[in-house]
Protein backbone atom coordinates (compact mmCIF):
# COMPACT_ATOMS: atom_id res chain seq x y z
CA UNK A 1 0.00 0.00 0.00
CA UNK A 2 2.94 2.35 0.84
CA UNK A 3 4.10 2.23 -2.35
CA UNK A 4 1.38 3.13 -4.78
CA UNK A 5 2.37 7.01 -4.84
CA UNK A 6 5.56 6.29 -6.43
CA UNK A 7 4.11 4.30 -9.14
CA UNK A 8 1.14 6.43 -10.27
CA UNK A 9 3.44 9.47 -10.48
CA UNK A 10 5.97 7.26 -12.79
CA UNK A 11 2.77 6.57 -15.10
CA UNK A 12 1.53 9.95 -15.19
CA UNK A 13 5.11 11.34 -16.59
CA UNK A 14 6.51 12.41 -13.17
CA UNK A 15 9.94 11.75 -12.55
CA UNK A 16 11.67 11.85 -9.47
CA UNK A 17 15.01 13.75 -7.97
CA UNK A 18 17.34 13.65 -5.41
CA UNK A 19 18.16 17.25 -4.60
CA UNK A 20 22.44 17.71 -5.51
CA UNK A 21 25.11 19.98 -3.71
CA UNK A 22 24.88 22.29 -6.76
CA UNK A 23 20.97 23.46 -6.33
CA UNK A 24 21.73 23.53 -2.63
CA UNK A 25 24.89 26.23 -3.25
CA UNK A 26 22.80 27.83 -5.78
CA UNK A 27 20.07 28.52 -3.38
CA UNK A 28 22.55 31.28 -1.97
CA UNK A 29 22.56 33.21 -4.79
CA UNK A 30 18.94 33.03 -5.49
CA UNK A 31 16.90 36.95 -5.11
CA UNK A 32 14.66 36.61 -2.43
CA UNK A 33 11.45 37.20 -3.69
CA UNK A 34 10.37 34.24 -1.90
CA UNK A 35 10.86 33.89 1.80
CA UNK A 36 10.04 29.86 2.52
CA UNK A 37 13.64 28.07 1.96
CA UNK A 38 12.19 24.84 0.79
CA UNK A 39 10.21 26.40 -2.14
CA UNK A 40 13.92 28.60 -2.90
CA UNK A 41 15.54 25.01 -2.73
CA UNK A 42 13.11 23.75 -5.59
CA UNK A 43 13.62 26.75 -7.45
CA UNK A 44 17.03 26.46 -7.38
CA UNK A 45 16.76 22.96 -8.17
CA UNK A 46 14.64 23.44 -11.09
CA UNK A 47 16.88 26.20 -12.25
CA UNK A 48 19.59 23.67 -12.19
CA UNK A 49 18.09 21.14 -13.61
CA UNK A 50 15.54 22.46 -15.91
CA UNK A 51 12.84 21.31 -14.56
CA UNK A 52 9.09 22.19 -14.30
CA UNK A 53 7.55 23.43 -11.26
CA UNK A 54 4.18 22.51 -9.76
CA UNK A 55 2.38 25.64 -7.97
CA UNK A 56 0.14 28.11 -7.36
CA UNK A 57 2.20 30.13 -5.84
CA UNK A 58 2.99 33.31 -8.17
CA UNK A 59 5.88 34.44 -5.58
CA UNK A 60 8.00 32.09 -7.89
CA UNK A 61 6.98 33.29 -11.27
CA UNK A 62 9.76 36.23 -10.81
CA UNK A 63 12.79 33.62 -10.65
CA UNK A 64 12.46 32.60 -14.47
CA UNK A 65 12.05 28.96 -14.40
CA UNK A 66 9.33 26.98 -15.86
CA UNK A 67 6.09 27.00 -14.02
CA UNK A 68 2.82 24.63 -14.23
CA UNK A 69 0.29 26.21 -12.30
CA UNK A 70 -1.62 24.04 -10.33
């Protein structure tokens, strides 16, 4: 039962991360137009990365990187 998250988000197109050293330096650098350090850790990560991120928070749209809004 545990494990039926995973799977459903691998068959939808999700993929998964581990989050590096590089999008955890990079968070440093980041403008802080957003206060909450694990939403500046995925932008950073996404930033790195290029990935897509999931939110309806428009604090992130001023970083740049690609948004979905949810």
């Amino acid at each position: 039962m545990k494990q039926w998250l995973p799977e459903v988000l691998r068959r939808t197109g999700f993929e998964f991360t581990e989050v590096g050293l590089a999008a955890a330096l990079r968070v440093r650098a980041l403008p802080w137009h957003h206060r909450d350090p694990f939403d500046r850790l995925l932008v950073a990560q996404a930033a790195e990365d290029g990935y897509t991120v999931v939110t309806r928070d428009s604090a992130l749209d001023a970083y740049g990187i690609p948004i979905l809004k949810a």
